[in-house]
Structure formats: C-alpha cells, structure tokens
Protein backbone atom coordinates (compact mmCIF):
# COMPACT_ATOMS: atom_id res chain seq x y z
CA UNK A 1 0.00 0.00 0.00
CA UNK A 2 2.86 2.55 1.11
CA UNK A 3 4.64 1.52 -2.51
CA UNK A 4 1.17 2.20 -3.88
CA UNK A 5 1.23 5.57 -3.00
CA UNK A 6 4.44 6.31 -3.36
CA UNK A 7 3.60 5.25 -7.19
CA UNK A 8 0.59 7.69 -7.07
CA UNK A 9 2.38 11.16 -5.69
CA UNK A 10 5.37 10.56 -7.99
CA UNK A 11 2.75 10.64 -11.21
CA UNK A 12 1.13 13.12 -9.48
CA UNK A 13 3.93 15.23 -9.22
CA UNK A 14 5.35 15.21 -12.66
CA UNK A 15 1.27 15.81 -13.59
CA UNK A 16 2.19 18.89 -11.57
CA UNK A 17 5.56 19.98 -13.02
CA UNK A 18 4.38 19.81 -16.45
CA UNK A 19 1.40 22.12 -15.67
CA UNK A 20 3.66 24.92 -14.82
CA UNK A 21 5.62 23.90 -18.16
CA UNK A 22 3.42 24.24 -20.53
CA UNK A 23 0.92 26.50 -22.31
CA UNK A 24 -1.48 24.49 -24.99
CA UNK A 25 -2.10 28.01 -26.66
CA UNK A 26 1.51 28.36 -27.41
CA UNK A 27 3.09 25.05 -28.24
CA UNK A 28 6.52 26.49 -29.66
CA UNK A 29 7.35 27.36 -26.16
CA UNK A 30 8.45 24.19 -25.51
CA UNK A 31 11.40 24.76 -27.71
CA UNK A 32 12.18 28.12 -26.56
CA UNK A 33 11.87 27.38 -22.39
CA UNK A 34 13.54 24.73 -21.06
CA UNK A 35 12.84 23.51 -17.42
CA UNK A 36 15.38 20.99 -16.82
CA UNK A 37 17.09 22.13 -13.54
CA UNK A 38 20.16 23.42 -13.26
CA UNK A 39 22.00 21.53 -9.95
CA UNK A 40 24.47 22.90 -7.74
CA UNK A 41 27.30 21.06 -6.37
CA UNK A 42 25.12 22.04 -2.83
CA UNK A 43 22.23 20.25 -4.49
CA UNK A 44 19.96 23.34 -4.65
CA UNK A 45 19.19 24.31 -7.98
CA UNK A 46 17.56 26.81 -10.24
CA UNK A 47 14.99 26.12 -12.89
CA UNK A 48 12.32 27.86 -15.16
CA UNK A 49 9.10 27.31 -15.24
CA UNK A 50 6.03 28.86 -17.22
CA UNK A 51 2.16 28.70 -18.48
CA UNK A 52 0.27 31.23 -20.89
CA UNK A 53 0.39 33.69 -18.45
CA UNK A 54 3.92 34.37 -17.50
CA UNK A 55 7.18 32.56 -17.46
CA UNK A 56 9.18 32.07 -13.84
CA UNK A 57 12.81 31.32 -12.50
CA UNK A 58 12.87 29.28 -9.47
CA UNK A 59 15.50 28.88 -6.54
CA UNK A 60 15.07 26.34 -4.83
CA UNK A 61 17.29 24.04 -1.64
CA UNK A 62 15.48 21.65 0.63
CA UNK A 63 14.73 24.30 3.14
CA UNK A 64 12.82 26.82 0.92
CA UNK A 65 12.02 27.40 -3.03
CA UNK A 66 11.89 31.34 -4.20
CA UNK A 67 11.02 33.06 -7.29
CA UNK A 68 14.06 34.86 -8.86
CA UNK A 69 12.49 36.34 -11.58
CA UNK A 70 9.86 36.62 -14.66
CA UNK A 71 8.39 37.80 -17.43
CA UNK A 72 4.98 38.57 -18.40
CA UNK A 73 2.44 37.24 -21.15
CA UNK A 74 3.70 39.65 -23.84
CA UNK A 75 7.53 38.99 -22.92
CA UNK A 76 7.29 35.19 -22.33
CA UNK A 77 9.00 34.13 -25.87
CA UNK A 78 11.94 36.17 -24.51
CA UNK A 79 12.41 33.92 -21.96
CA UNK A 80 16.71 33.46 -21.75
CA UNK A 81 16.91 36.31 -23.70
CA UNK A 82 15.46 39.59 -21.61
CA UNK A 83 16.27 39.42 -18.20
CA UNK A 84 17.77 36.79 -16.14
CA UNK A 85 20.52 34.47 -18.52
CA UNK A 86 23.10 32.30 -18.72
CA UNK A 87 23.75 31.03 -14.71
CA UNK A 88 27.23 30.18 -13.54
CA UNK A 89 28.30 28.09 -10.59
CA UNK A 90 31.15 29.43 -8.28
CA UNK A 91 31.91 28.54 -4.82
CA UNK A 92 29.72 29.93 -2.42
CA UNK A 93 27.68 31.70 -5.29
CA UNK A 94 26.19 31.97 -8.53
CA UNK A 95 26.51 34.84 -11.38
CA UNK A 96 23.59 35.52 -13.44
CA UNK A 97 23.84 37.76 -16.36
CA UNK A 98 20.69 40.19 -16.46
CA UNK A 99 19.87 41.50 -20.66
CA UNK A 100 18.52 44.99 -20.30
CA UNK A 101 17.56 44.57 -23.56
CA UNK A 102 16.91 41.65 -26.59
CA UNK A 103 19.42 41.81 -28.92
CA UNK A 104 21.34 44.56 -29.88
CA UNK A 105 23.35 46.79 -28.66
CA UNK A 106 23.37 47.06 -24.67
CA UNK A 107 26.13 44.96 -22.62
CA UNK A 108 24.24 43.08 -20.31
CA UNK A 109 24.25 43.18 -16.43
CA UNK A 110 25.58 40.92 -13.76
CA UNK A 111 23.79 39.73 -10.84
CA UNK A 112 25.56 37.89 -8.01
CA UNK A 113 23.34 35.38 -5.83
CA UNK A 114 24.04 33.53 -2.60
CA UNK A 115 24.56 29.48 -3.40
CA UNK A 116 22.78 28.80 -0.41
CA UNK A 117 19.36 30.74 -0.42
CA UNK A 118 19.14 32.59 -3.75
CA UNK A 119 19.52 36.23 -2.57
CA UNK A 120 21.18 38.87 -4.02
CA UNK A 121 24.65 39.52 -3.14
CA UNK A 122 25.12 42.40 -5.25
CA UNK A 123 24.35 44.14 -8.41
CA UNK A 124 27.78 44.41 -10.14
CA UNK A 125 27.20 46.65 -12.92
CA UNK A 126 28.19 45.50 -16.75
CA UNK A 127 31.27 43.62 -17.55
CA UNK A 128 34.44 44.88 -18.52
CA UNK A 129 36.66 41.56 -17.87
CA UNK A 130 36.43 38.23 -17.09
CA UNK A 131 39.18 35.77 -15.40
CA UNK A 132 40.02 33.03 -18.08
CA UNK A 133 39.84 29.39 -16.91
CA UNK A 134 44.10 29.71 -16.07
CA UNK A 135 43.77 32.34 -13.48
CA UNK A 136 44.33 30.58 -10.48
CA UNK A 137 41.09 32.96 -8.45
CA UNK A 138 38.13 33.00 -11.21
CA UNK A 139 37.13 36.94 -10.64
CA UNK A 140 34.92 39.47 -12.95
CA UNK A 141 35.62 43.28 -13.22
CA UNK A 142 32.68 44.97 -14.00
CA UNK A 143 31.64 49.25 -14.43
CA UNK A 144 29.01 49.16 -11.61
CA UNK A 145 28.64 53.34 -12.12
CA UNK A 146 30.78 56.25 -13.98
CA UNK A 147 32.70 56.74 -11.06
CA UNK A 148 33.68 53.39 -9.87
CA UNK A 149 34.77 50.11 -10.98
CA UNK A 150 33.74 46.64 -8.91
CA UNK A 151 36.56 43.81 -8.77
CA UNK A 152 34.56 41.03 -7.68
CA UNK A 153 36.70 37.46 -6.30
CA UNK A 154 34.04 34.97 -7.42
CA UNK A 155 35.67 32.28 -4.78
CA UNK A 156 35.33 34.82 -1.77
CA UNK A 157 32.57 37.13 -3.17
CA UNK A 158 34.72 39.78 -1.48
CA UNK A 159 34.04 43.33 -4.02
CA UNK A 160 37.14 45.67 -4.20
CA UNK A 161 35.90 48.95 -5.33
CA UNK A 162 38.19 51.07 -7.72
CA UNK A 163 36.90 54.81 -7.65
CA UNK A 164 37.26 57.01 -10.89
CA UNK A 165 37.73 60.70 -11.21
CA UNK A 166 34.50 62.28 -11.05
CA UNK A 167 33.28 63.41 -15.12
CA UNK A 168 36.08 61.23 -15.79
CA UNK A 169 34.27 58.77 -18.52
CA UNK A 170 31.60 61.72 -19.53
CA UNK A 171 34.32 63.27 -20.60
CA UNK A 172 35.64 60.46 -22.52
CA UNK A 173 31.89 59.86 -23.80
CA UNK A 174 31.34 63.39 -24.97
CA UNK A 175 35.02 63.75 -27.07
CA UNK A 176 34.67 60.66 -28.55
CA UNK A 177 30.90 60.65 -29.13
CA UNK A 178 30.32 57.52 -27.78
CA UNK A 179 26.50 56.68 -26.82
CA UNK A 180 27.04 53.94 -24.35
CA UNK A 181 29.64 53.43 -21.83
CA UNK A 182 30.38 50.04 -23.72
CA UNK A 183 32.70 52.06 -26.01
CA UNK A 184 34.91 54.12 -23.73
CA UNK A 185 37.40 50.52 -23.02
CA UNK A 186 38.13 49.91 -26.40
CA UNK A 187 40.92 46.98 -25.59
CA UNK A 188 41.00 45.40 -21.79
CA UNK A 189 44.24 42.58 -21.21
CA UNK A 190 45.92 41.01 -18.83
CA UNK A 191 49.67 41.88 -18.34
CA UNK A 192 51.57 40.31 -15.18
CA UNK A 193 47.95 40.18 -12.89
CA UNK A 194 48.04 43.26 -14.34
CA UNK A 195 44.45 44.24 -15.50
CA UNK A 196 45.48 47.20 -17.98
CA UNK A 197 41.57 48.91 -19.60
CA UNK A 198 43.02 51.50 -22.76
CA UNK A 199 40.96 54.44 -23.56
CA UNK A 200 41.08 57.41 -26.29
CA UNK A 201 41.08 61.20 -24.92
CA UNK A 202 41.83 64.31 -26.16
CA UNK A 203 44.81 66.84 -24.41
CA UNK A 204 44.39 70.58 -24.16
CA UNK A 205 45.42 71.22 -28.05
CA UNK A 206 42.84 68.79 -28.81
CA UNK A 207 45.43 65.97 -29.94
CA UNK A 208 44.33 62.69 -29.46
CA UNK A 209 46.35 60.28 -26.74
CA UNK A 210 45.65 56.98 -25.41
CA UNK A 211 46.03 56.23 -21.87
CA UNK A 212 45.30 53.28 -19.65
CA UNK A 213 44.09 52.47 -15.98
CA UNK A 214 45.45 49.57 -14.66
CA UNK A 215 44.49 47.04 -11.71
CA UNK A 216 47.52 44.99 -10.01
CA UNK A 217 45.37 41.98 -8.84
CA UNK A 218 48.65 41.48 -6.31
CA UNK A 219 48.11 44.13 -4.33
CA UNK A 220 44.13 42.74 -3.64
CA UNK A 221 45.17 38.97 -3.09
C-alpha cells in the first residue's frame, strides 16, 4: 500500500511539473523554455518554469524554493533572452547575467546570488573583464557606475571597489561621441595580474592620446 502511494504522488507530481511547463495556446514554447534544472554542487538548484500567463525562474534548496524572476504574457517568448541568462556556478555563489535589452546593442548586467538561499549579493554593474579558466582565483571586473569600478573574487565574493575621477568617462563619452559606456574601453588585457583597460582622450590642443588604468590583482590577493 505505502509503494502504492508512493507510485501515485510521484505521477502526481510530474502531472504537476508539467502544468507549470506548458501553455497548450503556445506550443513552440516548448522549444524556446527549457525547465530541466540546473544543480548545484550544494544540491539546490535553479529552474524555469512557465504557463500562458507568465514565465518564472525558481531557486530552490530543501529548506525553501523562491522566485528569482519573470516575465509577463507579452515577454514570455523572450524567456533566456530579456532578463535573467546564462547562470554560472562558483563557490559559495552563482553569477547571473541580467539582458537589459533583446538583442542589440546594450552589454548586459551581472547579478551575483548567494549558493545557499538565492539572494542577491550584489548588483555588479556591466562587464568589462572576465578571469580566463588559467587564473588561479576566477574573478569578474565589471563598471558598476561612472565613477567606480567593482573587482569582484568569485571564490570569496569579497568586491574591491576602484573609484574614478568624477566626469572622468563623460568626458571620454562626450570627445569621442560615444552613446554607451560600452565604447569608452576599447581593448582590456591582462599583463603580469596586471588588469590594464586602454581608452582614447583628447589633451588641451585637442590631440588625441591613449592612456590606460590599470588594476595589479597582487596588491588585492
């Protein structure tokens, strides 16, 4: 009998799952929104889920399941591409990237979440750089304002904050024209832990010069 209904509550609960995965009105959905979880090595996970109303990201652990995020009726074919994207396991945390926008032309945002319960750890800002697999501390530096820069140790989730001159990058923005603070970095490398970010001005004379701000990851770690 206790096999029996063991039996009956599984069924029932996939029944369940595909409810809130499904919308008959809008069949192609199923090829757009996948809701096969997405485990964490601390066995919580994150998943979508969606019906012809709205679609839905889910945290969940075995203590308590939250809703991350969504996207309304009109939006829902968007689904992985407006808003919450592409999740990345780290350590104690995971990095979501946020699209402000579909498509073109807006760098998109970068959330950081706790591993453990889902919330926010911080809003980083848009990304400048990103530690390749080799670097020994994976780590993203991102423009969290026009005044400051966010070094963020994705082992640690420890945020270094690098503070610009104030009108610094309008000023950049304005000579060169540029719409969108995406364009002021126009080359970003590694030298020696060195994080070196180039960027175009214009001197007194109004001759052109190329100058650099540059991050010694040694003196953080």
């Amino acid at each position: 009998m206790k096999k029996f209904l063991i039996i009956i509550l599984f069924f029932l609960s996939q029944i369940f799952h595909t409810q809130k995965c499904n919308c008959e009105n809008h069949p192609e959905l199923k090829k757009i929104i996948s809701c096969k979880p997405q485990i964490f090595k601390n066995n919580a996970k994150v998943f979508w889920q969606y019906n012809c109303n709205s679609s839905w990201l889910i945290f969940q652990n075995k203590h308590s399941k939250k809703k991350l995020f969504s996207l309304e009726k009109d939006l829902i074919s968007l689904t992985n591409r407006l808003g919450y994207s592409n999740i990345e396991e780290y350590k104690h945390s995971f990095l979501v990237e946020y699209r402000v926008i579909s498509g073109c032309c807006q760098s998109p945002e970068y959330i950081l979440h706790n591993k453990n319960n889902g919330n926010v750890i911080k809003k980083l800002g848009t990304i400048l750089y990103k530690g390749q697999a080799n670097h020994k501390i994976p780590f993203i530096l991102t423009l969290k304002s026009l005044t400051c820069i966010f070094y963020t140790d994705l082992n640690t989730n420890k945020i270094n904050y690098f503070y610009l001159k104030k009108g610094m990058l309008e000023k950049i923005m304005l000579q060169n024209n540029y719409l969108s603070t995406d364009n002021i970095f126009d080359k970003i490398e590694m030298q020696n832990n060195i994080i070196v970010l180039y960027y175009e001005t214009f001197n007194k004379k109004k001759h052109r010069q190329r100058k650099t701000i540059k991050i010694d990851l040694k003196k953080i770690h």
